[in-house]
PDB file of N, CA and C in Angstrom:
ATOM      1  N   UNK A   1       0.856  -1.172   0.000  1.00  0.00           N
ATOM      2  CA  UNK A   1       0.000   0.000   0.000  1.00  0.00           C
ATOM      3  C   UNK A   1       0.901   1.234   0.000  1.00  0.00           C
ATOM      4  N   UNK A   2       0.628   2.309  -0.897  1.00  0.00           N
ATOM      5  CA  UNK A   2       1.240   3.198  -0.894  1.00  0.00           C
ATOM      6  C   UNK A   2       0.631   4.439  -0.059  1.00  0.00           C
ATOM      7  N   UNK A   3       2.209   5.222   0.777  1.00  0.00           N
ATOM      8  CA  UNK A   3       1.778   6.037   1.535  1.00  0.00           C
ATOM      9  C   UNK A   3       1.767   7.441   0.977  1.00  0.00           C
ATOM     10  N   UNK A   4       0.653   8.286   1.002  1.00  0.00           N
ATOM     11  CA  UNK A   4       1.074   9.475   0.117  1.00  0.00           C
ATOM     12  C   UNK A   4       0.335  10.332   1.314  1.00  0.00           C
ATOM     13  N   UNK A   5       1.360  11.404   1.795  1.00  0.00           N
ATOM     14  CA  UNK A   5       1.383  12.922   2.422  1.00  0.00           C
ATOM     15  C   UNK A   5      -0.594  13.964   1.733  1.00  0.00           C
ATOM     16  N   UNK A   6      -0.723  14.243   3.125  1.00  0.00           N
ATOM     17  CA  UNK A   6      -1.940  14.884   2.932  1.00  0.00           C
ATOM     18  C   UNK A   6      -1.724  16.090   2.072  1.00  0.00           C
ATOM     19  N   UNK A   7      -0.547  16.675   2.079  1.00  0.00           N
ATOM     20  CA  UNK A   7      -0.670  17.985   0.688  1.00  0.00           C
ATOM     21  C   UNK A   7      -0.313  16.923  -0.835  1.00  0.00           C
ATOM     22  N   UNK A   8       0.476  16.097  -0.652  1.00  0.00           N
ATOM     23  CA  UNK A   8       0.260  15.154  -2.311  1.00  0.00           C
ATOM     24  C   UNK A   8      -1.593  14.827  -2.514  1.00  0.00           C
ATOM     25  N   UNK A   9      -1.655  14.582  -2.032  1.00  0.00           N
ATOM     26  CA  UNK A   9      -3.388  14.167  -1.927  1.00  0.00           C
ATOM     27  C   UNK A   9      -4.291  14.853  -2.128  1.00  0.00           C
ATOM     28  N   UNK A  10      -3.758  16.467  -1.284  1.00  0.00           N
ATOM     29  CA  UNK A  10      -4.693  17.552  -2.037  1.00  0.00           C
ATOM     30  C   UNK A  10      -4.862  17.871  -3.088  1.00  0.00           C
ATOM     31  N   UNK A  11      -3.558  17.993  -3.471  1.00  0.00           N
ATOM     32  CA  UNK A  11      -2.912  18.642  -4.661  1.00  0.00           C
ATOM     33  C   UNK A  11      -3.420  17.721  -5.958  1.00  0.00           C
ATOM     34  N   UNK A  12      -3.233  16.781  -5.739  1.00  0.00           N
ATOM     35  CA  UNK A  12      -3.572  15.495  -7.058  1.00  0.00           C
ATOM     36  C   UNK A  12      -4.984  14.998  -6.683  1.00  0.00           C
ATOM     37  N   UNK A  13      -5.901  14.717  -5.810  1.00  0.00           N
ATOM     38  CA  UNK A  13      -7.087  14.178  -5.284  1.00  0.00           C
ATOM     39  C   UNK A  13      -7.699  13.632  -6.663  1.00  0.00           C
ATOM     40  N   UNK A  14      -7.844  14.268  -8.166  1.00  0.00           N
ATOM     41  CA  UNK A  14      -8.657  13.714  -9.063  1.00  0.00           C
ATOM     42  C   UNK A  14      -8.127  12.407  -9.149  1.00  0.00           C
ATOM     43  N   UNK A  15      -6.997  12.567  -9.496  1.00  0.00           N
ATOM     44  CA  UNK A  15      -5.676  11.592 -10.116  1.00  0.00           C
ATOM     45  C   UNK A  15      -5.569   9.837  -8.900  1.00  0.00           C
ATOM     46  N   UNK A  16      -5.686  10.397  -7.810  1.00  0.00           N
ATOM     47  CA  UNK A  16      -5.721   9.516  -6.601  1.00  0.00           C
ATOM     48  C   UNK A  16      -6.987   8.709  -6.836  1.00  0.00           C
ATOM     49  N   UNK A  17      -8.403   9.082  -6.749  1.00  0.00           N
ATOM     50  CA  UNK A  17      -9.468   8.678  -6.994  1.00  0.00           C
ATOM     51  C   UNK A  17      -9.640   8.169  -8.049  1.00  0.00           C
ATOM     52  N   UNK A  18      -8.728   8.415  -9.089  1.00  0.00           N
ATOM     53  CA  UNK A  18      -8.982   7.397 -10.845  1.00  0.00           C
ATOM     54  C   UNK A  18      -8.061   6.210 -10.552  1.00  0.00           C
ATOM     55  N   UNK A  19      -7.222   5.973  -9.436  1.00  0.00           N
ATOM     56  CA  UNK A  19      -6.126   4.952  -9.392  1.00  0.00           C
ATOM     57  C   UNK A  19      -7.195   4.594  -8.477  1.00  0.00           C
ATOM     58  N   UNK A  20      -7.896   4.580  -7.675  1.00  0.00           N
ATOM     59  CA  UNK A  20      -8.636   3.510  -6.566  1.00  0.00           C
ATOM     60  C   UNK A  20      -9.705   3.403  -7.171  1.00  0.00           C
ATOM     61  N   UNK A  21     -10.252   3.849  -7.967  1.00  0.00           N
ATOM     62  CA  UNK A  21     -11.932   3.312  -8.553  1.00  0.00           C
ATOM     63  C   UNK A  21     -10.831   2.640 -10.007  1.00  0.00           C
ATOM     64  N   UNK A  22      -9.850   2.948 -10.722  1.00  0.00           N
ATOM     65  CA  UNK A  22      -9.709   1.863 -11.751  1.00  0.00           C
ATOM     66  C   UNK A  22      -9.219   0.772 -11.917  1.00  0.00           C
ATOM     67  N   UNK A  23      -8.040   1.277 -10.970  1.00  0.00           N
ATOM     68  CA  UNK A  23      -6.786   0.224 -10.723  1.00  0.00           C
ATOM     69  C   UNK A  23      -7.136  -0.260  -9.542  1.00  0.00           C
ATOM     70  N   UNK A  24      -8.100  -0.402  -8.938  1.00  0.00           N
ATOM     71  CA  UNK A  24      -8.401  -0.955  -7.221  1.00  0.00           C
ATOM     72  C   UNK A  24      -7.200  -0.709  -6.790  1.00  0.00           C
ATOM     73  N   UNK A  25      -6.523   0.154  -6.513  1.00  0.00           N
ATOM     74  CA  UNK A  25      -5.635   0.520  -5.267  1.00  0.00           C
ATOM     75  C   UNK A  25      -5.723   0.957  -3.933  1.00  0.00           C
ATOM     76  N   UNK A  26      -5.238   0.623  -3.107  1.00  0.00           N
ATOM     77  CA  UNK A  26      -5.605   0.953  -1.522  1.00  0.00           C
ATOM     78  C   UNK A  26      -4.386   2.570  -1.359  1.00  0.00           C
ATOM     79  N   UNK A  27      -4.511   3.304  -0.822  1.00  0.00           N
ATOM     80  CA  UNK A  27      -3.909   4.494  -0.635  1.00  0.00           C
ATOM     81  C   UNK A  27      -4.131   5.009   0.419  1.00  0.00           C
ATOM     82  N   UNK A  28      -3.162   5.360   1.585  1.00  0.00           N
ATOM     83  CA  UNK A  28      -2.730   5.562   2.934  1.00  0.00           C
ATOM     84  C   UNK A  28      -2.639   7.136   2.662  1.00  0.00           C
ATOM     85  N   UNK A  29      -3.234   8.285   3.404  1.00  0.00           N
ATOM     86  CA  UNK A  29      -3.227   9.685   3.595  1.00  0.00           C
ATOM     87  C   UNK A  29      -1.991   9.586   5.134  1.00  0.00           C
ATOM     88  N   UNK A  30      -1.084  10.465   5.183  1.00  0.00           N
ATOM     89  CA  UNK A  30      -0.435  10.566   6.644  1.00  0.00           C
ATOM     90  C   UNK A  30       0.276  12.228   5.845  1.00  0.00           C
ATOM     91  N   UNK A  31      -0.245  12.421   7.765  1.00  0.00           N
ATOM     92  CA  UNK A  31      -0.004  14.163   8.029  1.00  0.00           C
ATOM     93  C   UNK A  31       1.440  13.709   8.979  1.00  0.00           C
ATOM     94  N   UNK A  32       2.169  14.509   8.954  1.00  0.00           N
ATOM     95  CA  UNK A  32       3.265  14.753  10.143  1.00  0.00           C
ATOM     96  C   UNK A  32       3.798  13.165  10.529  1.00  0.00           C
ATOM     97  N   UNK A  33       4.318  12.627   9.048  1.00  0.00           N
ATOM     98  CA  UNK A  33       4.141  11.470   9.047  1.00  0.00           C
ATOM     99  C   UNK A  33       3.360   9.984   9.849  1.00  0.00           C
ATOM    100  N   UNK A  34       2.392  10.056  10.243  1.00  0.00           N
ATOM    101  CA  UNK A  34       1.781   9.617  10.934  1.00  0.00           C
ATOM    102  C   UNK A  34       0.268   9.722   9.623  1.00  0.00           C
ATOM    103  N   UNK A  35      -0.163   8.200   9.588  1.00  0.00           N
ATOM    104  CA  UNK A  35      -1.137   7.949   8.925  1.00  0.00           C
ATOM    105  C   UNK A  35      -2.451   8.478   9.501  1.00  0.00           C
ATOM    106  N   UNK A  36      -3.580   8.757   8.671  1.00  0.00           N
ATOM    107  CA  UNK A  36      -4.355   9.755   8.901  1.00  0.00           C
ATOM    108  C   UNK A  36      -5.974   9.326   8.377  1.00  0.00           C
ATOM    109  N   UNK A  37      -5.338   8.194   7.549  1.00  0.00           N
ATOM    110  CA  UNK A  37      -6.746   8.370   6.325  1.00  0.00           C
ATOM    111  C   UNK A  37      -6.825   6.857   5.152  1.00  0.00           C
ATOM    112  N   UNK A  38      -7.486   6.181   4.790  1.00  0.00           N
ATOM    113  CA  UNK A  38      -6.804   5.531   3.645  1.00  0.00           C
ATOM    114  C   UNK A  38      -8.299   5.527   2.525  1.00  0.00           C
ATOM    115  N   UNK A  39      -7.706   5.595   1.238  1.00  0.00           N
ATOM    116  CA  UNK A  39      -8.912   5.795   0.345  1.00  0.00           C
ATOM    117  C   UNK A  39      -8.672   4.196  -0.104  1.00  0.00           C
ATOM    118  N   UNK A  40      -9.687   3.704  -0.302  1.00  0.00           N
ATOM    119  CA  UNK A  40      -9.637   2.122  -0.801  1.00  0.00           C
ATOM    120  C   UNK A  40     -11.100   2.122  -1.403  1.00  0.00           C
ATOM    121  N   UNK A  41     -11.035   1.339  -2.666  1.00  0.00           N
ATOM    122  CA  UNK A  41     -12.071   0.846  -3.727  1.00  0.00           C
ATOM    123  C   UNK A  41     -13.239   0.234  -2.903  1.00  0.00           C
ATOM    124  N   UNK A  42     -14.516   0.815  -2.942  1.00  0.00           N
ATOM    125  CA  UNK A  42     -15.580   0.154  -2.807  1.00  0.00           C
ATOM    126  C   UNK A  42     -16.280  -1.057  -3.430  1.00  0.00           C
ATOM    127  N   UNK A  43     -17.014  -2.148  -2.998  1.00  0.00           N
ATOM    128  CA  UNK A  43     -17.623  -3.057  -4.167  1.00  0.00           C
ATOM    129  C   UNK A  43     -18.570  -2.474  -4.841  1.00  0.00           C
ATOM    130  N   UNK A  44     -18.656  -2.670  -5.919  1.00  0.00           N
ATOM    131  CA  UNK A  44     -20.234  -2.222  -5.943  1.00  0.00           C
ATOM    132  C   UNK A  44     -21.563  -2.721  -5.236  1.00  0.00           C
ATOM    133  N   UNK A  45     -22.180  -2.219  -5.340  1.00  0.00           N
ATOM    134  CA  UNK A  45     -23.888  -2.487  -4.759  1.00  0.00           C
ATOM    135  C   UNK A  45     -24.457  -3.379  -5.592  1.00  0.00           C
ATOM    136  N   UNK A  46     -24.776  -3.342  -6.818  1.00  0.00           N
ATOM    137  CA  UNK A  46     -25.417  -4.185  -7.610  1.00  0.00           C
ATOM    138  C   UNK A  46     -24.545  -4.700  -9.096  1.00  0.00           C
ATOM    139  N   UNK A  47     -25.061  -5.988  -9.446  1.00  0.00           N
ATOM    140  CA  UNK A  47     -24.325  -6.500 -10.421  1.00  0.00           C
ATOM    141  C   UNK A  47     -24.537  -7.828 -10.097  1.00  0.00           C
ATOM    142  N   UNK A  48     -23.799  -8.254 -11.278  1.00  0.00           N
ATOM    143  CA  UNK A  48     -23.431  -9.788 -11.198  1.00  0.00           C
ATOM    144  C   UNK A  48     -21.867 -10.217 -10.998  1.00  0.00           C
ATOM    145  N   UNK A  49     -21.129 -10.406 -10.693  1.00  0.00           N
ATOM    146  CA  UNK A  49     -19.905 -11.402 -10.508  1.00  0.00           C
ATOM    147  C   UNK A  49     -19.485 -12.222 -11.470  1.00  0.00           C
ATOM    148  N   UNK A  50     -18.443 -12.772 -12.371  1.00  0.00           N
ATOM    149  CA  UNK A  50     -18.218 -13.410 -13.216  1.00  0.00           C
ATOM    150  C   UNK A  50     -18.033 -14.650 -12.982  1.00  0.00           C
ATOM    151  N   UNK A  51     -17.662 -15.217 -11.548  1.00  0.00           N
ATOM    152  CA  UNK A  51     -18.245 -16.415 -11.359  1.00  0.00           C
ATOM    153  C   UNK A  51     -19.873 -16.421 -11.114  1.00  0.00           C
ATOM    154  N   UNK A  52     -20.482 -15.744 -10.830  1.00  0.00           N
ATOM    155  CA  UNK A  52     -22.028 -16.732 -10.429  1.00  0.00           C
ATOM    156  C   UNK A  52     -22.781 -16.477 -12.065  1.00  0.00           C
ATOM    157  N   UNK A  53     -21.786 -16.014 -13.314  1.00  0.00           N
ATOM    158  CA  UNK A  53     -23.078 -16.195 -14.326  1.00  0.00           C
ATOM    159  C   UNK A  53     -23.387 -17.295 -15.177  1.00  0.00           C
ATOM    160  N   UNK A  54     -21.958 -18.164 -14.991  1.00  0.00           N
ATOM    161  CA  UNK A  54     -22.692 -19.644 -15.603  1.00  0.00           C
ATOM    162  C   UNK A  54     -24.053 -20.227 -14.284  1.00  0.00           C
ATOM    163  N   UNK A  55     -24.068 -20.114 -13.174  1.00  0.00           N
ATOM    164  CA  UNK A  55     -25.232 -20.220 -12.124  1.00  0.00           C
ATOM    165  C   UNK A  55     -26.381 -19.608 -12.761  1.00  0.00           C
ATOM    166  N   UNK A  56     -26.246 -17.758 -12.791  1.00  0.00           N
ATOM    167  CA  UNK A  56     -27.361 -17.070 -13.355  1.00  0.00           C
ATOM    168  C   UNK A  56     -27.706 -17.707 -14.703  1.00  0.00           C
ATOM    169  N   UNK A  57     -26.798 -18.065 -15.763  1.00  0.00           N
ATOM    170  CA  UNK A  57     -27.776 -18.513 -17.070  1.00  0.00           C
ATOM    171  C   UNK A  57     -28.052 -19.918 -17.096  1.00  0.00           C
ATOM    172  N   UNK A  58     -28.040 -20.582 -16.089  1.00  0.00           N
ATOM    173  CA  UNK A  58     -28.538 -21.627 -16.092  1.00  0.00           C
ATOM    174  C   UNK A  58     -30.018 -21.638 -15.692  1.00  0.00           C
ATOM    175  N   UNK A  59     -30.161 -20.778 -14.812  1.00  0.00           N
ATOM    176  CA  UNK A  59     -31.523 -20.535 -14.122  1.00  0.00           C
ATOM    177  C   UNK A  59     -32.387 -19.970 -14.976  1.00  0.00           C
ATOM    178  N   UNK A  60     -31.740 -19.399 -16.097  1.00  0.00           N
ATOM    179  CA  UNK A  60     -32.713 -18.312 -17.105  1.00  0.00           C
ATOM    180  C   UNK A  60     -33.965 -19.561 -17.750  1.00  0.00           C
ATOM    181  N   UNK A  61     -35.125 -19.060 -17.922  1.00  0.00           N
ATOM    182  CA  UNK A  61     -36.168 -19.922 -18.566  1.00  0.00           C
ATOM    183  C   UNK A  61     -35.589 -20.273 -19.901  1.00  0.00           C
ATOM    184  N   UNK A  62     -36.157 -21.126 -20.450  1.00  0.00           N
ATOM    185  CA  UNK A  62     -35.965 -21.570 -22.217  1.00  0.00           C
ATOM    186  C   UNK A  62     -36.681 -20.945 -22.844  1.00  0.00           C
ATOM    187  N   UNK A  63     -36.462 -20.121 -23.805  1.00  0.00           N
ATOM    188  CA  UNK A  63     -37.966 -19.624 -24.443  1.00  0.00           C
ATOM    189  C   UNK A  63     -37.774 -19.957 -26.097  1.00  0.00           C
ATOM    190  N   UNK A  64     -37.060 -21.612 -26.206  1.00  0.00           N
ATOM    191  CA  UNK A  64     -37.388 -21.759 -27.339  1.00  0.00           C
ATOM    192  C   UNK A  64     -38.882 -22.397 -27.560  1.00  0.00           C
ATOM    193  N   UNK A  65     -39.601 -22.330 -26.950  1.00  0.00           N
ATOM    194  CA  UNK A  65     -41.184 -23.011 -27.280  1.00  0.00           C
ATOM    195  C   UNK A  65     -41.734 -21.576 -27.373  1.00  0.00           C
ATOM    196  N   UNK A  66     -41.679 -20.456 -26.535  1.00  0.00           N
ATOM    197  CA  UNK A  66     -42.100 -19.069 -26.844  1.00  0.00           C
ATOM    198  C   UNK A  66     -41.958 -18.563 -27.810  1.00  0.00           C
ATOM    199  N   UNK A  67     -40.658 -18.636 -28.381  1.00  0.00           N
ATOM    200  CA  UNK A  67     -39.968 -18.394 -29.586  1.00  0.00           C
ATOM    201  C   UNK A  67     -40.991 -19.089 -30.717  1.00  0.00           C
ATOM    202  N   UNK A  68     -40.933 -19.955 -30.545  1.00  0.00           N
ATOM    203  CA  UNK A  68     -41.930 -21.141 -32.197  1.00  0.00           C
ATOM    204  C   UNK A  68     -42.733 -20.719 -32.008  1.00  0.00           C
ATOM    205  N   UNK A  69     -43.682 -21.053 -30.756  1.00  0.00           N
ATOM    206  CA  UNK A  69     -45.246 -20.209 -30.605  1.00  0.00           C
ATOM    207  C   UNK A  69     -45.815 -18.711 -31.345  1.00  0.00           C
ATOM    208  N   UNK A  70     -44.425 -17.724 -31.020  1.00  0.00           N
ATOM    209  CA  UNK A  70     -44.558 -16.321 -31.586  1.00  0.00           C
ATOM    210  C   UNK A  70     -44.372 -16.462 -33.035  1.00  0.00           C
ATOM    211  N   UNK A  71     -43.377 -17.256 -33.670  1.00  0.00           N
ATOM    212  CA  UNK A  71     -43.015 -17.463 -34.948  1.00  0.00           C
ATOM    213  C   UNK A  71     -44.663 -17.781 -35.539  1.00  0.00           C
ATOM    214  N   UNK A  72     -45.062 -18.991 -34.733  1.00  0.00           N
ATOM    215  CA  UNK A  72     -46.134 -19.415 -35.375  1.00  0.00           C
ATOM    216  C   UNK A  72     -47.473 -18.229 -35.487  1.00  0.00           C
ATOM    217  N   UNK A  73     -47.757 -17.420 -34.546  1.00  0.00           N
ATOM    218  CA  UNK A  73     -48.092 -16.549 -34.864  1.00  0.00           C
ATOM    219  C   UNK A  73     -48.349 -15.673 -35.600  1.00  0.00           C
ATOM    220  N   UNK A  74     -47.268 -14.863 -35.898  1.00  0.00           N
ATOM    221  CA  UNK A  74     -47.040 -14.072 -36.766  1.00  0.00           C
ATOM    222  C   UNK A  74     -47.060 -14.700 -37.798  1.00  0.00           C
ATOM    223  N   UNK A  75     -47.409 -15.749 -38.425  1.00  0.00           N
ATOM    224  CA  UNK A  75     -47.415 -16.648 -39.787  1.00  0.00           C
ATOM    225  C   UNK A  75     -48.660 -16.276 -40.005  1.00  0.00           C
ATOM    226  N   UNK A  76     -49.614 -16.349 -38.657  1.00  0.00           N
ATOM    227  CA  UNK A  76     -51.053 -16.903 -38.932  1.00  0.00           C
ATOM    228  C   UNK A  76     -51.819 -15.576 -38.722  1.00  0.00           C
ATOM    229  N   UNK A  77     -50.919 -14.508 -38.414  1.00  0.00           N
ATOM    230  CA  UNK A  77     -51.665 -13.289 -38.555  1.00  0.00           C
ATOM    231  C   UNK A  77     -51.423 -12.327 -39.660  1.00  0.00           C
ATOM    232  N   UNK A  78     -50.461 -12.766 -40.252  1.00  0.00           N
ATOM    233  CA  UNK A  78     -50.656 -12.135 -41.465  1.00  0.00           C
ATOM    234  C   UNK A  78     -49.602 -12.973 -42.256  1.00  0.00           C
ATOM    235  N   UNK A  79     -50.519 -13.221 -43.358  1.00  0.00           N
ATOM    236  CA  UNK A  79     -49.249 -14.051 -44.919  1.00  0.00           C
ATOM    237  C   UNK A  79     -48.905 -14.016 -45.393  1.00  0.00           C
ATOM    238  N   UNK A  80     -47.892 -14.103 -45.780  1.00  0.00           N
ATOM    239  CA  UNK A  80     -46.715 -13.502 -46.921  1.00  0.00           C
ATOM    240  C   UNK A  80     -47.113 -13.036 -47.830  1.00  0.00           C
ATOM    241  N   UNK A  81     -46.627 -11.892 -47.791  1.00  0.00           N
ATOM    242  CA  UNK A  81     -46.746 -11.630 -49.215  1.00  0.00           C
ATOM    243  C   UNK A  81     -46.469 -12.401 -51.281  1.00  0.00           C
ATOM    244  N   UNK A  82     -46.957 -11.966 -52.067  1.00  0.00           N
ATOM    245  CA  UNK A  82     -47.109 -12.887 -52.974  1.00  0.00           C
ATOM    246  C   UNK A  82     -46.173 -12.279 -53.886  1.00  0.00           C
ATOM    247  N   UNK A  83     -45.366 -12.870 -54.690  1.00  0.00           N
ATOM    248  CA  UNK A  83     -44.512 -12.048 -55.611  1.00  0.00           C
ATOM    249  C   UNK A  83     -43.102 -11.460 -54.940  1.00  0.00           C
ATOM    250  N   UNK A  84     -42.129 -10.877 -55.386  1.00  0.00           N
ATOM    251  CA  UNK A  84     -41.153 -10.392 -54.883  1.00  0.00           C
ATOM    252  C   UNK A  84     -41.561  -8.972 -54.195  1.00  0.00           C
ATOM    253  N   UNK A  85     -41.698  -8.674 -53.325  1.00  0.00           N
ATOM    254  CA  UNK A  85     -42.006  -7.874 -51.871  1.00  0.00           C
ATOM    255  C   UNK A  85     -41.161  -6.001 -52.627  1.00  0.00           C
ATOM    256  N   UNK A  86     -39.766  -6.714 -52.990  1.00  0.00           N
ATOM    257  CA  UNK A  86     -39.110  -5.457 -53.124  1.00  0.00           C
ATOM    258  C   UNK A  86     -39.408  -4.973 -54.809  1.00  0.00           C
ATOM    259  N   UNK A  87     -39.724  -5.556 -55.639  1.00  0.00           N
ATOM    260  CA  UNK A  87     -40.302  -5.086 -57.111  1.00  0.00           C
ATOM    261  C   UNK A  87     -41.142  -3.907 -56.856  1.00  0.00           C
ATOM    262  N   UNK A  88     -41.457  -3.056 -57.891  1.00  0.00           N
ATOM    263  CA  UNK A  88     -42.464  -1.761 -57.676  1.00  0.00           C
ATOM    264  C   UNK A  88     -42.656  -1.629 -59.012  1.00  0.00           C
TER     265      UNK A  88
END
């Protein structure tokens, strides 16, 4: 963990905050050398995880019978047209 002085911190603060939200870095604030503060990456709140999504798409419904059903549908509500569609 790197220790960086409360005037480096002022001075740069955007720059500090793009290294702990991108690069997950942990960062130690110390005044009068003596630590003071540390900025460290939050998890997020919501999302999925890249392990639990083979879990999540397993659980997802099938909707290949929804799928044919709608196909079949739309057949039976209206019928093709006759002749080449794009001719004028």
């Amino acid at each position: 963990m790197e220790s960086i002085t409360a005037t480096k911190a002022a001075r740069h603060f955007s720059d500090l905050l793009n290294r702990v939200a991108y690069r997950h870095e942990t960062l130690e604030i110390s005044r009068g050398g003596r630590a003071i503060a540390r900025l460290i990456p939050i998890e997020p709140k919501a999302g999925v995880k890249l392990k639990d999504l083979n879990k999540l798409l397993a659980n997802l419904p099938d909707l290949a019978d929804d799928a044919a059903a709608f196909a079949e549908d739309v057949e039976a509500a209206e019928p093709a047209p006759e002749g080449d569609a794009w001719e004028s």
